[in-house]
Structures are given as structure tokens and as C-alpha cells.
N, C-alpha and C. Protein backbone atom coordinates (compact mmCIF):
# COMPACT_ATOMS: atom_id res chain seq x y z
N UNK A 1 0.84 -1.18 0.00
CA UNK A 1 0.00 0.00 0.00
C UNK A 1 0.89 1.24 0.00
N UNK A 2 0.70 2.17 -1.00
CA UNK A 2 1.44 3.51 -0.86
C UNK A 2 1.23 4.21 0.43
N UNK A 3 1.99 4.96 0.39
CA UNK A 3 2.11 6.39 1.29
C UNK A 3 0.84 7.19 1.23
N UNK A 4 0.61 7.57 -0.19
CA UNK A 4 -0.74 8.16 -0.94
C UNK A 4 -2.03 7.53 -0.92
N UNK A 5 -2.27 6.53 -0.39
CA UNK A 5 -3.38 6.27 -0.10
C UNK A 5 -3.37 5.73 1.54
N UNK A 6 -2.99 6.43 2.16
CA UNK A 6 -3.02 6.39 3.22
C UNK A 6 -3.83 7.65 3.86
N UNK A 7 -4.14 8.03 5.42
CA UNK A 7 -4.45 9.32 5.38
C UNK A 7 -3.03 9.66 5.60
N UNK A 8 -3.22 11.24 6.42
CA UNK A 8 -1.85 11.82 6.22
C UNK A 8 -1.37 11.30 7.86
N UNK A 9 -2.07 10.82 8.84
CA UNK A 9 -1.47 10.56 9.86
C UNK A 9 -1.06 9.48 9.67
N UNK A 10 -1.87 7.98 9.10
CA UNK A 10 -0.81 7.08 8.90
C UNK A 10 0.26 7.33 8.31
N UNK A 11 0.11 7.85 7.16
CA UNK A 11 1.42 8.05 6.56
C UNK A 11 2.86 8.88 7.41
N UNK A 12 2.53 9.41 8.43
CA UNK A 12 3.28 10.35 9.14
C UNK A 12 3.82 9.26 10.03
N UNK A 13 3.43 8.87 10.50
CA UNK A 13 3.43 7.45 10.78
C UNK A 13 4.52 6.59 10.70
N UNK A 14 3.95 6.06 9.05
CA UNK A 14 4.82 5.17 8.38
C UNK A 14 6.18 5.73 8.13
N UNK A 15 6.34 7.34 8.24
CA UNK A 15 7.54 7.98 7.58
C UNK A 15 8.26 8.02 8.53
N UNK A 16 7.98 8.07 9.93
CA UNK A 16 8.45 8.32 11.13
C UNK A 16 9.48 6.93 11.48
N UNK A 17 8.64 5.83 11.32
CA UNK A 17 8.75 4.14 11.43
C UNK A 17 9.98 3.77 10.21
N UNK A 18 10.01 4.40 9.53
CA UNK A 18 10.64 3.98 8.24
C UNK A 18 12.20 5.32 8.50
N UNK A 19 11.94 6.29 8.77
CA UNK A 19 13.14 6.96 9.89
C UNK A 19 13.67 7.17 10.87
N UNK A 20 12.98 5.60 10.98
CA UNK A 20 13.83 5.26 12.27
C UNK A 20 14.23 3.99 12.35
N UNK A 21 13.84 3.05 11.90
CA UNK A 21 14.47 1.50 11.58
C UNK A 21 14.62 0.89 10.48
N UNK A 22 14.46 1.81 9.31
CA UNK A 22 14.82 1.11 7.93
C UNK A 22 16.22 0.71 7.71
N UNK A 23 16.81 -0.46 6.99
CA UNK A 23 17.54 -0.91 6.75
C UNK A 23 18.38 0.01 6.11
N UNK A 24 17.83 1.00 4.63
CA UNK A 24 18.49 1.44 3.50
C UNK A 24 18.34 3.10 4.33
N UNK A 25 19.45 3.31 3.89
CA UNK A 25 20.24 4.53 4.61
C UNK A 25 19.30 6.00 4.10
N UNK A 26 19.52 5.40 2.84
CA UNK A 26 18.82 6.47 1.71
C UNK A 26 17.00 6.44 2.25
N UNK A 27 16.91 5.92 2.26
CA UNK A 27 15.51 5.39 2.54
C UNK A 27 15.21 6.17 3.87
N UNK A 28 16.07 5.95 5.01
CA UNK A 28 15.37 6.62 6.17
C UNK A 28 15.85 8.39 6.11
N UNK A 29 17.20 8.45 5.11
CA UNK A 29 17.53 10.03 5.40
C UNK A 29 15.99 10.97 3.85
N UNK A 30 15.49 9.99 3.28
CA UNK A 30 14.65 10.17 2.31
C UNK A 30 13.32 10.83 3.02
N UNK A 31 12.49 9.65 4.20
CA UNK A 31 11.84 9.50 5.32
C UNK A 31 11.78 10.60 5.68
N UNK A 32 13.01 11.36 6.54
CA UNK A 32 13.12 12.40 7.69
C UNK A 32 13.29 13.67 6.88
N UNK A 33 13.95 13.72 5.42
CA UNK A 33 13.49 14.97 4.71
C UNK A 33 12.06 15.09 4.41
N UNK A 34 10.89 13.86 4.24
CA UNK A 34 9.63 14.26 4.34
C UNK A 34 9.21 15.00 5.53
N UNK A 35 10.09 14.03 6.31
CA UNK A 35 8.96 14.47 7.45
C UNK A 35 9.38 15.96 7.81
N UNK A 36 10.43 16.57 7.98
CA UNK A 36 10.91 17.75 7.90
C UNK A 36 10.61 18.84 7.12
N UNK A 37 9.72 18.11 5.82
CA UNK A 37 8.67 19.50 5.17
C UNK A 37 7.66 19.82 5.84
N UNK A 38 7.33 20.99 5.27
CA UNK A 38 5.39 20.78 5.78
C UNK A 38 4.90 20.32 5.07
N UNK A 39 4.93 19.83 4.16
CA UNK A 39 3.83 18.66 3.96
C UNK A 39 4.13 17.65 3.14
N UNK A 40 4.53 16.67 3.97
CA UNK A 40 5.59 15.10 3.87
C UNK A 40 4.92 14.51 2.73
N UNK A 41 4.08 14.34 2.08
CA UNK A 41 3.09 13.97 1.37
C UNK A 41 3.69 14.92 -0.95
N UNK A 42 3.25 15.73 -0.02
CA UNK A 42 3.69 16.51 -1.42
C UNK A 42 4.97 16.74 -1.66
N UNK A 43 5.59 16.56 -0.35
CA UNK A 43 7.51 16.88 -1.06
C UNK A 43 7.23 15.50 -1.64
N UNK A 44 7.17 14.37 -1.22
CA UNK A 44 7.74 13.00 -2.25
C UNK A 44 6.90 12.92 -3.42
N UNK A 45 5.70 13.70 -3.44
CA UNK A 45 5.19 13.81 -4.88
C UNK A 45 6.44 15.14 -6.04
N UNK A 46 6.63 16.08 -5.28
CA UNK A 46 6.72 16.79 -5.96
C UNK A 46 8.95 16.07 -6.08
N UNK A 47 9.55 15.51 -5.62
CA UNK A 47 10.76 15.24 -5.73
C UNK A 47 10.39 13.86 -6.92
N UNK A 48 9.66 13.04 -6.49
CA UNK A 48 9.08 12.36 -8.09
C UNK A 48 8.81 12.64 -9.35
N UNK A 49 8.14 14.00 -8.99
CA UNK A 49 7.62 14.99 -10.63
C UNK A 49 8.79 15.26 -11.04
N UNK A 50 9.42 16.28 -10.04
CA UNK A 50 10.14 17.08 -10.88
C UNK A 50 11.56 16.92 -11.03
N UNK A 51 11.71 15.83 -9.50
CA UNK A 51 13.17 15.51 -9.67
C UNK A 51 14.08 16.16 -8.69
N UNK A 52 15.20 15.87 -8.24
CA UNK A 52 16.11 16.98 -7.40
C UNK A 52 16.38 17.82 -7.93
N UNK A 53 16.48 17.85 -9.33
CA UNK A 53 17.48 18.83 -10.25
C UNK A 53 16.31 20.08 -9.52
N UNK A 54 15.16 20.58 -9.50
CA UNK A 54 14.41 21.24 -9.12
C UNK A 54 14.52 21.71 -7.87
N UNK A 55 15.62 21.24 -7.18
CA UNK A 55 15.78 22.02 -6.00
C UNK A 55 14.85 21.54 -4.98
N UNK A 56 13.74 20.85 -5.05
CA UNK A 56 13.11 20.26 -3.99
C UNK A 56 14.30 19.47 -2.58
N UNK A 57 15.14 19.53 -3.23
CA UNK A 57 15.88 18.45 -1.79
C UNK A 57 17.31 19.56 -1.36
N UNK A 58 16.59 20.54 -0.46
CA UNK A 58 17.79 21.27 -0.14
C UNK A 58 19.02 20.83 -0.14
N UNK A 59 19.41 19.48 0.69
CA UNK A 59 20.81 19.01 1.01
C UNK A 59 21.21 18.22 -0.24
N UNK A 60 20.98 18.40 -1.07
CA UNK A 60 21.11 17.89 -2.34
C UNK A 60 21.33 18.47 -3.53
N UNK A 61 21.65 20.08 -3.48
CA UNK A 61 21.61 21.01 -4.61
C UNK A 61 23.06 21.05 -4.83
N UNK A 62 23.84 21.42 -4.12
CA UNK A 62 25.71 21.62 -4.69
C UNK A 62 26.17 20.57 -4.37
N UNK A 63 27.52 20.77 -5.66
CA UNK A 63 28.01 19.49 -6.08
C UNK A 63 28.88 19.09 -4.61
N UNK A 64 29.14 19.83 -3.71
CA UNK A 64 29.60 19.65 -2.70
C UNK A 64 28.90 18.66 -2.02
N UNK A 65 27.87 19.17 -1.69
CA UNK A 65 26.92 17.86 -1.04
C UNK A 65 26.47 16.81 -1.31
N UNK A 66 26.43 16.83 -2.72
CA UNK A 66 26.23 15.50 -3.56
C UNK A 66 27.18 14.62 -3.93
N UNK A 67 28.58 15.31 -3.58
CA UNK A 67 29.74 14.23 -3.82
C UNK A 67 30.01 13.60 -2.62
N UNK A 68 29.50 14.30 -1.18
CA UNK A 68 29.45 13.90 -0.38
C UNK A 68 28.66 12.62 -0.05
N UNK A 69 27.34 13.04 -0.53
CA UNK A 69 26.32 12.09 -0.27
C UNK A 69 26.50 10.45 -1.26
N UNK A 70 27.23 10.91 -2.14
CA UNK A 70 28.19 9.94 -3.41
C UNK A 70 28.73 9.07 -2.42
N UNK A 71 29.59 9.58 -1.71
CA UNK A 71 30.45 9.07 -1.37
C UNK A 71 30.19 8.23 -0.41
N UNK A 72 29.69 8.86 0.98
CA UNK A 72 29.29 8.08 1.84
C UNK A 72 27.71 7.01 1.26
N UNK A 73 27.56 7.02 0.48
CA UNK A 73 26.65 6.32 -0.01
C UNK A 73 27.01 5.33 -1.00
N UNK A 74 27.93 5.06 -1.30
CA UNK A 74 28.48 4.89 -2.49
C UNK A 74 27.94 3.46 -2.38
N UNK A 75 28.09 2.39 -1.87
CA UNK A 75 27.46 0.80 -1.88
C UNK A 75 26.07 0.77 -2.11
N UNK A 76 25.56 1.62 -1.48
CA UNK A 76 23.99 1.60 -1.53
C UNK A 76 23.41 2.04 -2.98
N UNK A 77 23.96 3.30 -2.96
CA UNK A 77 23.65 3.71 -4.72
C UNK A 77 23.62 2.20 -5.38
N UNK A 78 25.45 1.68 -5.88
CA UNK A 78 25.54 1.24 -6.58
C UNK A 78 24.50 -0.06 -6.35
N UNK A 79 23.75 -0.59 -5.10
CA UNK A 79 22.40 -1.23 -5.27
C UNK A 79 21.57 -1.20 -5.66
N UNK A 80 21.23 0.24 -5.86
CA UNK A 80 19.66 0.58 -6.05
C UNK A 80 19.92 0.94 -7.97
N UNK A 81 21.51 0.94 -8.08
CA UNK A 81 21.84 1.03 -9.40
C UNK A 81 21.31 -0.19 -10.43
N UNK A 82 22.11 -1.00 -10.06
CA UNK A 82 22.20 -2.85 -10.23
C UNK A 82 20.37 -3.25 -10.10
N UNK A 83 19.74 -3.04 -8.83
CA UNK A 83 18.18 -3.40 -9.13
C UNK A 83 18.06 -2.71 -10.26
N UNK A 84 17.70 -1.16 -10.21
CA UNK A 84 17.02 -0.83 -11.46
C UNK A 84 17.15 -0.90 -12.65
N UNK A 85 18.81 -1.28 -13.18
CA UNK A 85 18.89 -2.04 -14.10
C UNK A 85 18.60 -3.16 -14.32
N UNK A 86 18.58 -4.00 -13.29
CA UNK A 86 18.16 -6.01 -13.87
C UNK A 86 16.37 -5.91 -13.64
N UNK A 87 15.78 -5.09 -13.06
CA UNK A 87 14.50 -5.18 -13.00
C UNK A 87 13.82 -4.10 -15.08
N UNK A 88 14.26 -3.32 -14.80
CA UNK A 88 14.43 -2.64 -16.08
C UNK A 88 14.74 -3.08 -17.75
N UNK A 89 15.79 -4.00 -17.43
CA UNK A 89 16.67 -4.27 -18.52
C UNK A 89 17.51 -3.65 -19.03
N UNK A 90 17.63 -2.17 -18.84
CA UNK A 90 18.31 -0.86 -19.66
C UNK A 90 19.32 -0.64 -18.36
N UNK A 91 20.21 -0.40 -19.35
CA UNK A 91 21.88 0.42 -18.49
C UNK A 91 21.30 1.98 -18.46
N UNK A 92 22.00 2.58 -17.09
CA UNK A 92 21.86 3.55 -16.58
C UNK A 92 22.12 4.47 -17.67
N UNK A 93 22.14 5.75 -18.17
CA UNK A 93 23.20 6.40 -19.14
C UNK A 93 23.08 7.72 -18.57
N UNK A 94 24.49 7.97 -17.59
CA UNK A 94 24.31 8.98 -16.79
C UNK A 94 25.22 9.91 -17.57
N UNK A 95 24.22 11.38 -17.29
CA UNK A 95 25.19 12.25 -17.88
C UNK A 95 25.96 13.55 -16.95
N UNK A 96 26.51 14.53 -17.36
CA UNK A 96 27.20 15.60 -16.42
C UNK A 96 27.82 14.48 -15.40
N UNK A 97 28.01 15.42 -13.94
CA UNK A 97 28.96 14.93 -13.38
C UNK A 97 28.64 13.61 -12.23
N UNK A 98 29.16 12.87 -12.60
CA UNK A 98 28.51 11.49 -12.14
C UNK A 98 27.53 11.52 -10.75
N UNK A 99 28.98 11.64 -9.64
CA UNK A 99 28.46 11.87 -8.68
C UNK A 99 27.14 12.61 -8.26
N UNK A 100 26.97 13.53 -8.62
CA UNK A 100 25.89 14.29 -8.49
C UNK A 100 24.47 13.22 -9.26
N UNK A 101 24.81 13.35 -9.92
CA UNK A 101 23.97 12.11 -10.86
C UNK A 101 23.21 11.22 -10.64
N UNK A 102 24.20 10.09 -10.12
CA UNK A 102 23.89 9.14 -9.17
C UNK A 102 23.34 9.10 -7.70
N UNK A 103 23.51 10.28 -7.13
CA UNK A 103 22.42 10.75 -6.22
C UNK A 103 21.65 11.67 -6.10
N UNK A 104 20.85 12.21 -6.94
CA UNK A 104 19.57 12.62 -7.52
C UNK A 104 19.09 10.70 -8.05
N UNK A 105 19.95 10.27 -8.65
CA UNK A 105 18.89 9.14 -8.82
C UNK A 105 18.19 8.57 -7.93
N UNK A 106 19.69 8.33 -6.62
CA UNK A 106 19.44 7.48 -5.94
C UNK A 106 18.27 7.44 -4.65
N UNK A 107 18.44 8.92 -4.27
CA UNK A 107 16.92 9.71 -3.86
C UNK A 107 16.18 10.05 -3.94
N UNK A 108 16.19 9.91 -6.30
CA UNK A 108 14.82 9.94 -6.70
C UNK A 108 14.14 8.41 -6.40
N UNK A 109 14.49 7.69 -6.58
CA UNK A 109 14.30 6.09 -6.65
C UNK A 109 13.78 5.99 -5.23
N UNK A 110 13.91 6.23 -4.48
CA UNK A 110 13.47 6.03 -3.17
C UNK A 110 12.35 6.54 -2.84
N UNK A 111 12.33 7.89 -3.36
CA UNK A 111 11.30 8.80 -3.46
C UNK A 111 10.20 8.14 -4.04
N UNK A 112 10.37 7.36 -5.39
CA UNK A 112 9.09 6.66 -5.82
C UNK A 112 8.99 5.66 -5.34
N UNK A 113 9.98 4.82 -4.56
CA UNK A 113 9.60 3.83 -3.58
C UNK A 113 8.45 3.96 -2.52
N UNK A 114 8.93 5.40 -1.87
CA UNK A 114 8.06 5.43 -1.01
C UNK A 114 5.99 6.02 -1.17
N UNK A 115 6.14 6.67 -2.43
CA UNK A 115 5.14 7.14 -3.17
C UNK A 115 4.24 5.96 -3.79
N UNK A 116 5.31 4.90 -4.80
CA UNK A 116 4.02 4.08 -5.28
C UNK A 116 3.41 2.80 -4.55
């Protein structure tokens, strides 16, 4: 069951539960940037629409922070890399500067994890 068909307290809920004992790193720091909007609901719609490149994910806009988040993330990405290719069939084809790249993906992907 999505997030979105939930009301907004379960879902506050579920986001809370999921930032605080989820396994995938990305997943719970994904979680606690919802819950840290005002309205946990429409940031993961609107980071789905439009993407990070849009600036929806403050800690995620300079390449500073994103090589960071590269970095210390770097196993996990390359997981959520590897699923979405063997579930997909299609190779990634990342462009500009990797790092950055690869996490906008990797927190978009989560983002629709937690949405659909």
C-alpha cells in the first residue's frame, strides 16, 4: 500500500517508522526529509515529478553535497543502481557529473519507492 493512499497521519506514521528502523540509509535520510517539510506527502510527490534537479531536496543542490552524499553512499547507490537495471533491462546512461547524478537518482528512486 502507498504512502498516498493512506491518510496523512498514517502516513506520518509510516515515515516516522521507516526513519527510524529502515535498513536502507537512503531510505530513512529520504523519510526524515519528508517528514521535515510541511507537507511530507507533497515533497515525495513533488521530488518524483520534478526531480532533485528542481531544487526540492535542499541538502542535495551543490556538487559539494552531492559528492558527499556519493560518497558516503556509495554501496547503496551502486544497489539501487544494479536493481534498477536487472529489473528494467536498460543500463543507466548517466550524464554531467557522475556523482551528483547518481544521487539525484538514488533519492529519486526512493522517493518513488516510497510514493508508489
Amino acid at each position: 500500500m502507498s504512502l498516498h493512499s493512506k491518510s496523512l497521519k498514517e502516513a506520518t506514521k509510516a515515515l516516522k517508522e521507516i526513519a527510524q528502523t529502515h535498513e536502507s540509509t537512503i531510505m530513512r535520510i529520504v523519510a526524515q526529509d519528508a517528514l521535515d517539510s510541511r507537507y511530507p506527502l507533497q515533497y515525495l510527490a513533488d521530488v518524483v515529478r520534478h526531480g532533485c534537479v528542481s531544487g526540492a531536496v535542499t541538502g542535495l543542490i551543490y556538487y559539494v553535497d552531492t559528492h558527499q552524499f556519493y560518497d558516503t553512499h556509495y554501496d547503496e547507490i551502486e544497489a539501487i543502481r544494479y536493481d534498477w537495471e536487472d529489473q528494467t533491462g536498460f543500463k543507466l546512461q548517466p550524464e554531467g557529473d557522475l556523482k551528483n547524478w547518481f544521487s539525484w537518482f538514488a533519492y529519486e528512486q526512493k522517493c518513488f519507492e516510497l510514493s508508489d
